[in-house]
PDB file of N, CA and C in Angstrom:
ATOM      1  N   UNK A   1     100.750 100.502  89.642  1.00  0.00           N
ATOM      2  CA  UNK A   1      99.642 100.264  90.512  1.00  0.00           C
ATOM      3  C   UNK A   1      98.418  99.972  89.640  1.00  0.00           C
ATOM      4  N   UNK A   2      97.887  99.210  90.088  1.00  0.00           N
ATOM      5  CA  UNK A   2      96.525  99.092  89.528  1.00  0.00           C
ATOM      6  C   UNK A   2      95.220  98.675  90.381  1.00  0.00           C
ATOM      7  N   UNK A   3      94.095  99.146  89.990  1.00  0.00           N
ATOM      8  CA  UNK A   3      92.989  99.551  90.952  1.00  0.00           C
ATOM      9  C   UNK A   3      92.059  98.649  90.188  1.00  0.00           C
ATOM     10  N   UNK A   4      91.455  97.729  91.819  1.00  0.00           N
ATOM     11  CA  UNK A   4      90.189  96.739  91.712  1.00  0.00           C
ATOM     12  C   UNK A   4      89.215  97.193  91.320  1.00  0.00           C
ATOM     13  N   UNK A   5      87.989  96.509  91.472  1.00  0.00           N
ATOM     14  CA  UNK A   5      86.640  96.576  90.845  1.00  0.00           C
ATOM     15  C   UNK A   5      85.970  97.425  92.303  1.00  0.00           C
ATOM     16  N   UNK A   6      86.712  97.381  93.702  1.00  0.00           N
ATOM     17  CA  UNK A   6      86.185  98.017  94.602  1.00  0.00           C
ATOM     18  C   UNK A   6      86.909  98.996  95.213  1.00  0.00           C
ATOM     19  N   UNK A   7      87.625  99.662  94.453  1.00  0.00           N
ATOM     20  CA  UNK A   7      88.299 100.974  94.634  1.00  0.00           C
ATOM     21  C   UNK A   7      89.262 100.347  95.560  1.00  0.00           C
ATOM     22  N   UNK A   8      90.072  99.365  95.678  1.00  0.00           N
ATOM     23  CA  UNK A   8      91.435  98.991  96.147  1.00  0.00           C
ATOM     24  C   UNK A   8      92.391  99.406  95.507  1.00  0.00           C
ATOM     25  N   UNK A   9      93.810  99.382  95.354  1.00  0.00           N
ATOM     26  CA  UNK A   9      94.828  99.221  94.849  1.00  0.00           C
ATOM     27  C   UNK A   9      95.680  98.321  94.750  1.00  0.00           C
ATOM     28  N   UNK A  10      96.522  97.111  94.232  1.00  0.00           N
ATOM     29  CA  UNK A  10      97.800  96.459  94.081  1.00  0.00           C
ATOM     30  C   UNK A  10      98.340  97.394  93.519  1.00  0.00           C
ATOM     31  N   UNK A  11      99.660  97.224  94.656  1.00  0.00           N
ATOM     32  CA  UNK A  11     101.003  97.835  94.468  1.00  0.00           C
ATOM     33  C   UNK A  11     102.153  96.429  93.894  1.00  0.00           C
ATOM     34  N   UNK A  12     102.748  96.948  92.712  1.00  0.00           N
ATOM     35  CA  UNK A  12     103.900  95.742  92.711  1.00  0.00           C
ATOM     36  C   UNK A  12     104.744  96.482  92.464  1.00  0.00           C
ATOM     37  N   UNK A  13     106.182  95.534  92.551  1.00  0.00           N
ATOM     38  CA  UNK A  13     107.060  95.108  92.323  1.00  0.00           C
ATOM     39  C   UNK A  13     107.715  94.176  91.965  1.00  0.00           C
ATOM     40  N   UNK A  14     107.784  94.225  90.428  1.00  0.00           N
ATOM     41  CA  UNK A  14     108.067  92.544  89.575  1.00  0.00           C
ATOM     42  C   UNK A  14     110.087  92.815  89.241  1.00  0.00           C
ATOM     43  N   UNK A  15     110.531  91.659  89.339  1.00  0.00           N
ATOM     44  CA  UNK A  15     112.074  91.870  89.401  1.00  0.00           C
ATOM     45  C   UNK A  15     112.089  90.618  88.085  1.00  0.00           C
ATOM     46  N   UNK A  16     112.506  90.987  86.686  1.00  0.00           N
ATOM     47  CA  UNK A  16     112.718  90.116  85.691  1.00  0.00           C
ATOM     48  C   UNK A  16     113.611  89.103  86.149  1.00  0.00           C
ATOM     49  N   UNK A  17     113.192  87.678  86.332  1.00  0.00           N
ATOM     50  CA  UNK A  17     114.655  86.258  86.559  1.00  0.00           C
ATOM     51  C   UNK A  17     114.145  85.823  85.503  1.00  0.00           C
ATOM     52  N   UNK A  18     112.956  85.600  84.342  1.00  0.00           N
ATOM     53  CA  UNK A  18     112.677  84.562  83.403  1.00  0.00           C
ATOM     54  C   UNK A  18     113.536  84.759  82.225  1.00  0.00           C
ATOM     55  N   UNK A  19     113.283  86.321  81.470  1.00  0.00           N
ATOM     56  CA  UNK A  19     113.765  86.071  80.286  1.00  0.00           C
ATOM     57  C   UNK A  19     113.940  87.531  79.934  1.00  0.00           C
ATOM     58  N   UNK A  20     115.277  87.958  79.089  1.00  0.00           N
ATOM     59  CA  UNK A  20     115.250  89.528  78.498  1.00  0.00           C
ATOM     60  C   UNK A  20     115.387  89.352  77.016  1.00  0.00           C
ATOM     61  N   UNK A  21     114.591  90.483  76.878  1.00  0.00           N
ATOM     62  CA  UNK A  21     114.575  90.665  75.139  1.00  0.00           C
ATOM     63  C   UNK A  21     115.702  92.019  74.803  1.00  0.00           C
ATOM     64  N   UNK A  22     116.561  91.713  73.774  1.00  0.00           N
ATOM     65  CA  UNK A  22     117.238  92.910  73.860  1.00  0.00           C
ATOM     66  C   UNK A  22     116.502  94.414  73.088  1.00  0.00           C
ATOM     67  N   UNK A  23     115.334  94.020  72.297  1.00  0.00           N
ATOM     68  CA  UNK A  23     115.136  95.272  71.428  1.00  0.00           C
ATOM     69  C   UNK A  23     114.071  95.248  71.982  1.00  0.00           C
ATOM     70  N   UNK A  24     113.878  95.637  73.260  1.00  0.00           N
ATOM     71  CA  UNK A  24     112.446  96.332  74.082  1.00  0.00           C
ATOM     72  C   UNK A  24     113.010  97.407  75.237  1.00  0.00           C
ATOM     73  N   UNK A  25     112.254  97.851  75.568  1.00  0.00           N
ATOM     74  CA  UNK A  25     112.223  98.515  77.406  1.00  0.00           C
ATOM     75  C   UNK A  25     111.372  98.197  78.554  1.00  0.00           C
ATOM     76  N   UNK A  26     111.677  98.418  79.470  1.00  0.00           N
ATOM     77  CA  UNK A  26     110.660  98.134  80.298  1.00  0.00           C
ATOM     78  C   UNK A  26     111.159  96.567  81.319  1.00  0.00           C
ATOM     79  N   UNK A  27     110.058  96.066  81.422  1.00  0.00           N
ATOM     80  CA  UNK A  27     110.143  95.333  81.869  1.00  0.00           C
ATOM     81  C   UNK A  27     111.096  93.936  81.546  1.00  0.00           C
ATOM     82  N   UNK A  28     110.983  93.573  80.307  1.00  0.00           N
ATOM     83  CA  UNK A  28     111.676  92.518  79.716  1.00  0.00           C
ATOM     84  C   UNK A  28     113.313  93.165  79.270  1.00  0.00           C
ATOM     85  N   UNK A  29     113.622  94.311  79.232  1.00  0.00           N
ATOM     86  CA  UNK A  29     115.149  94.658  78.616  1.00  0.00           C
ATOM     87  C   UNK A  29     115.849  94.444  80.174  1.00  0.00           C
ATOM     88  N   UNK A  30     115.702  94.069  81.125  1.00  0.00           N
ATOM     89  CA  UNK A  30     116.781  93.679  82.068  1.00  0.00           C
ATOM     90  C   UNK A  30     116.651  92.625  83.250  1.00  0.00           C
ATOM     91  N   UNK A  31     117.515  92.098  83.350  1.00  0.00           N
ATOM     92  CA  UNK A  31     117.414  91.236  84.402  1.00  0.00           C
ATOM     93  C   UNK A  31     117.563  91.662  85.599  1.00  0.00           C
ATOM     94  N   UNK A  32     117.025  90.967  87.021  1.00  0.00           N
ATOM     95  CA  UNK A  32     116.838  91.584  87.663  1.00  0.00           C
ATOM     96  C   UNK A  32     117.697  90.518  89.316  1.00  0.00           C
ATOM     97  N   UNK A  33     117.755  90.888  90.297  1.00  0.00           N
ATOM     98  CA  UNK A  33     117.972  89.688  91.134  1.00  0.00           C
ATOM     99  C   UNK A  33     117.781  90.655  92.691  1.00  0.00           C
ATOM    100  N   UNK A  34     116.565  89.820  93.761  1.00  0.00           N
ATOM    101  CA  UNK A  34     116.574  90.791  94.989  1.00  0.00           C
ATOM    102  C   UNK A  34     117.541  90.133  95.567  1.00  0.00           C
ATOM    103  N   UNK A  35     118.588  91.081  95.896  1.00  0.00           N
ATOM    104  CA  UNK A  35     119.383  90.922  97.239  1.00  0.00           C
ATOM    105  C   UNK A  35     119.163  90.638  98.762  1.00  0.00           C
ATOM    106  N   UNK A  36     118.149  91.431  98.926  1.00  0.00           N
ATOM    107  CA  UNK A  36     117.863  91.433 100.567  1.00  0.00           C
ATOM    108  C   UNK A  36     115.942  91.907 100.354  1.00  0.00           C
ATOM    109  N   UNK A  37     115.452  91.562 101.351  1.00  0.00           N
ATOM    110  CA  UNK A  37     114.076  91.689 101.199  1.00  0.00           C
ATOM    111  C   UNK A  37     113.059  91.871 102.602  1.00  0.00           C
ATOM    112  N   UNK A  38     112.594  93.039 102.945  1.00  0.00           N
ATOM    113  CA  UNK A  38     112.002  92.846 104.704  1.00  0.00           C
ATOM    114  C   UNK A  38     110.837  93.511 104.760  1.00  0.00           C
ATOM    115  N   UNK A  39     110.053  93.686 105.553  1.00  0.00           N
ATOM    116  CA  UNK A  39     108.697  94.180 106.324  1.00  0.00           C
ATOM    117  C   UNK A  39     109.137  94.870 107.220  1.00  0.00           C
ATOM    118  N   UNK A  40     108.273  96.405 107.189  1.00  0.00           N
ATOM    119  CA  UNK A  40     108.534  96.849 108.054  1.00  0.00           C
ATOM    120  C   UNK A  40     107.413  97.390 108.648  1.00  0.00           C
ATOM    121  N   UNK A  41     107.433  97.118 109.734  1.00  0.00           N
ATOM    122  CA  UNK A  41     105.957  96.634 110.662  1.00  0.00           C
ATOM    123  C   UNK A  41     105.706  97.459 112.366  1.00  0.00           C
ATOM    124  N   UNK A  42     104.594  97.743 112.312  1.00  0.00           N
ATOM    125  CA  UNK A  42     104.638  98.347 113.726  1.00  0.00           C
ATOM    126  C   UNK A  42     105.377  97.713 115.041  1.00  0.00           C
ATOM    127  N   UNK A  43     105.449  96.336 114.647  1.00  0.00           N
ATOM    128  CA  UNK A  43     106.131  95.554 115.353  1.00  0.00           C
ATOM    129  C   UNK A  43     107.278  94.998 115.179  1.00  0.00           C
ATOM    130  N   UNK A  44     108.231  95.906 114.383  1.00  0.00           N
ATOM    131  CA  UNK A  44     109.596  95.821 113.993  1.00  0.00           C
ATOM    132  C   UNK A  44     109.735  95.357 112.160  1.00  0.00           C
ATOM    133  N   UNK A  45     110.793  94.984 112.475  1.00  0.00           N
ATOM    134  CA  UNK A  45     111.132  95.102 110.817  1.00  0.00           C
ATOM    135  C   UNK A  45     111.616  93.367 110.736  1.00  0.00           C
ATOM    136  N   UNK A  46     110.940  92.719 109.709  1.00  0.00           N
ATOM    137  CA  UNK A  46     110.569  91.327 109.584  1.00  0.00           C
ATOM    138  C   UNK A  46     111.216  91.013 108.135  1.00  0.00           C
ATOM    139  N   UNK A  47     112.463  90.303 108.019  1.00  0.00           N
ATOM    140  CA  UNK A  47     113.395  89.127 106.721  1.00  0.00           C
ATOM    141  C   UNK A  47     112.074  88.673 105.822  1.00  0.00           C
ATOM    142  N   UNK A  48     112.449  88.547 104.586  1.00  0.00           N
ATOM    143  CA  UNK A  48     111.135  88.106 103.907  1.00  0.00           C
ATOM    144  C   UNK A  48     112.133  86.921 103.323  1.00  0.00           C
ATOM    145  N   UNK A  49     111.676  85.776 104.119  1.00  0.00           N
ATOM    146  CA  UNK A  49     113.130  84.116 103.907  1.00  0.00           C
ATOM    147  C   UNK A  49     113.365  84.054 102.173  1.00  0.00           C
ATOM    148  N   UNK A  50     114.154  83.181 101.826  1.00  0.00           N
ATOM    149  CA  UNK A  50     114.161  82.844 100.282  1.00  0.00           C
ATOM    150  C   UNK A  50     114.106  84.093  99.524  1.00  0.00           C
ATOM    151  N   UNK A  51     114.341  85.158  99.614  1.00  0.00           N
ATOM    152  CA  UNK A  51     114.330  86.303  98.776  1.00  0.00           C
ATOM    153  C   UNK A  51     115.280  86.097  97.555  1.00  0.00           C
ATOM    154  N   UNK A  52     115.946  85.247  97.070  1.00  0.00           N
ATOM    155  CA  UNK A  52     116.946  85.145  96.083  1.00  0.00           C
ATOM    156  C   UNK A  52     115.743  84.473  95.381  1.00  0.00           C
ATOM    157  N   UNK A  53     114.698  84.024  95.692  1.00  0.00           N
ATOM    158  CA  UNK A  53     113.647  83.342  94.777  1.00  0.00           C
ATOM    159  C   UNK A  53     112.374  83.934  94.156  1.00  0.00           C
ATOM    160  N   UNK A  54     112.086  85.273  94.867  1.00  0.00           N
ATOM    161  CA  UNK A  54     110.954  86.356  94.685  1.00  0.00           C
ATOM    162  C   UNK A  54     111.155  86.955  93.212  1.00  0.00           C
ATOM    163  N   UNK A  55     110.397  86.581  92.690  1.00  0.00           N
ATOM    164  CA  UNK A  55     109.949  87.714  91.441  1.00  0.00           C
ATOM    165  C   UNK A  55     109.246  88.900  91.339  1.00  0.00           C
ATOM    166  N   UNK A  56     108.173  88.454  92.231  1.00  0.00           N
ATOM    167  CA  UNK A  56     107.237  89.658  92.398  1.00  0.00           C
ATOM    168  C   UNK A  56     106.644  90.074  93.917  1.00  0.00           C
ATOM    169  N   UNK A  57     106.370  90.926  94.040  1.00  0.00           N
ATOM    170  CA  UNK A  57     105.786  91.726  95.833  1.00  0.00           C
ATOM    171  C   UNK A  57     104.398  92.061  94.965  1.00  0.00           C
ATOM    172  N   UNK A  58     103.491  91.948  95.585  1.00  0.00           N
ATOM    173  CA  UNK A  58     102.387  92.629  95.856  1.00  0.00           C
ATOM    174  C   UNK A  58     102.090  93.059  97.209  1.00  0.00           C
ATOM    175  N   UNK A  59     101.309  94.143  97.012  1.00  0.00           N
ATOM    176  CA  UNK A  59     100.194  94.790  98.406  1.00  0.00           C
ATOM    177  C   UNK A  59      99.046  95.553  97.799  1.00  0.00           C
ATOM    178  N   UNK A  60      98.296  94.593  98.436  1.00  0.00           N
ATOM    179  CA  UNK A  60      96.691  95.249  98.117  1.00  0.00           C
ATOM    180  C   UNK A  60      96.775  96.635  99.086  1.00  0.00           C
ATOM    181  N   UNK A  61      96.309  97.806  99.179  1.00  0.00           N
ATOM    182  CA  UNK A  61      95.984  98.785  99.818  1.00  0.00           C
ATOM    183  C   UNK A  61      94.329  99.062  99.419  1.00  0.00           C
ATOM    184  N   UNK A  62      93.739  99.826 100.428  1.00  0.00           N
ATOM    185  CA  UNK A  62      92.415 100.418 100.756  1.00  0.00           C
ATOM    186  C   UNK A  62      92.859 101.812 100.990  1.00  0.00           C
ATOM    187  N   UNK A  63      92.379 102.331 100.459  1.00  0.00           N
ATOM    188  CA  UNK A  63      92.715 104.128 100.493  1.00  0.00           C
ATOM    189  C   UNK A  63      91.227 104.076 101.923  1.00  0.00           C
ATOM    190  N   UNK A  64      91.574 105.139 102.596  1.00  0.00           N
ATOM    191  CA  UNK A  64      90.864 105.141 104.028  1.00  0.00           C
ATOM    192  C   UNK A  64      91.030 106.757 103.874  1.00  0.00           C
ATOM    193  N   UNK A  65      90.083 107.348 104.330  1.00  0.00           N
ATOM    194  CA  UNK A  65      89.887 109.114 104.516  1.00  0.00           C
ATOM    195  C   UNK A  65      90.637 109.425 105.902  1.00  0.00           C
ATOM    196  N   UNK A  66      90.390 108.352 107.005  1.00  0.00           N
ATOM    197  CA  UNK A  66      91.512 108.924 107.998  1.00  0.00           C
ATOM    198  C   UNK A  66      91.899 107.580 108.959  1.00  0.00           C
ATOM    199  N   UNK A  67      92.972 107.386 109.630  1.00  0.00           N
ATOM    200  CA  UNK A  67      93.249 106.768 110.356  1.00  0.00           C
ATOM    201  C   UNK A  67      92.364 105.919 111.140  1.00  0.00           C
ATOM    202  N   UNK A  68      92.292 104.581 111.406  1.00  0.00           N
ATOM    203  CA  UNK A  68      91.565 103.671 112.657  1.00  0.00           C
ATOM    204  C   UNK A  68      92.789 103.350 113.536  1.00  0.00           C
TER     205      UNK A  68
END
């Protein structure tokens, strides 16, 4: 996670398809491939199309003190 200049957050999720190095960790020591990919939403749960092509998810979040 990492936090904006206005107290937001991005959340990711990066899935390696470019390239692996064998003498590291982390991010580059494995390859990666999404299988299946969805939203799940007050208004049901939503396919995210082309998911065999996604590398990365983001979501910005706003931390909020209580519910609207």
């Amino acid at each position: 996670m990492s936090r904006t200049t206005d107290g937001n957050y991005w959340a990711h999720i990066i899935v390696n398809r470019q390239h692996r190095l064998d003498d590291c960790h982390g991010l580059h020591a494995a390859f990666g491939q999404i299988v299946g990919a969805r939203i799940d939403a007050d208004d049901g749960v939503h396919s995210l199309p082309e998911h065999d092509k996604i590398s990365q998810v983001a979501v910005l979040i706003r931390p909020t003190a209580k519910l609207t």
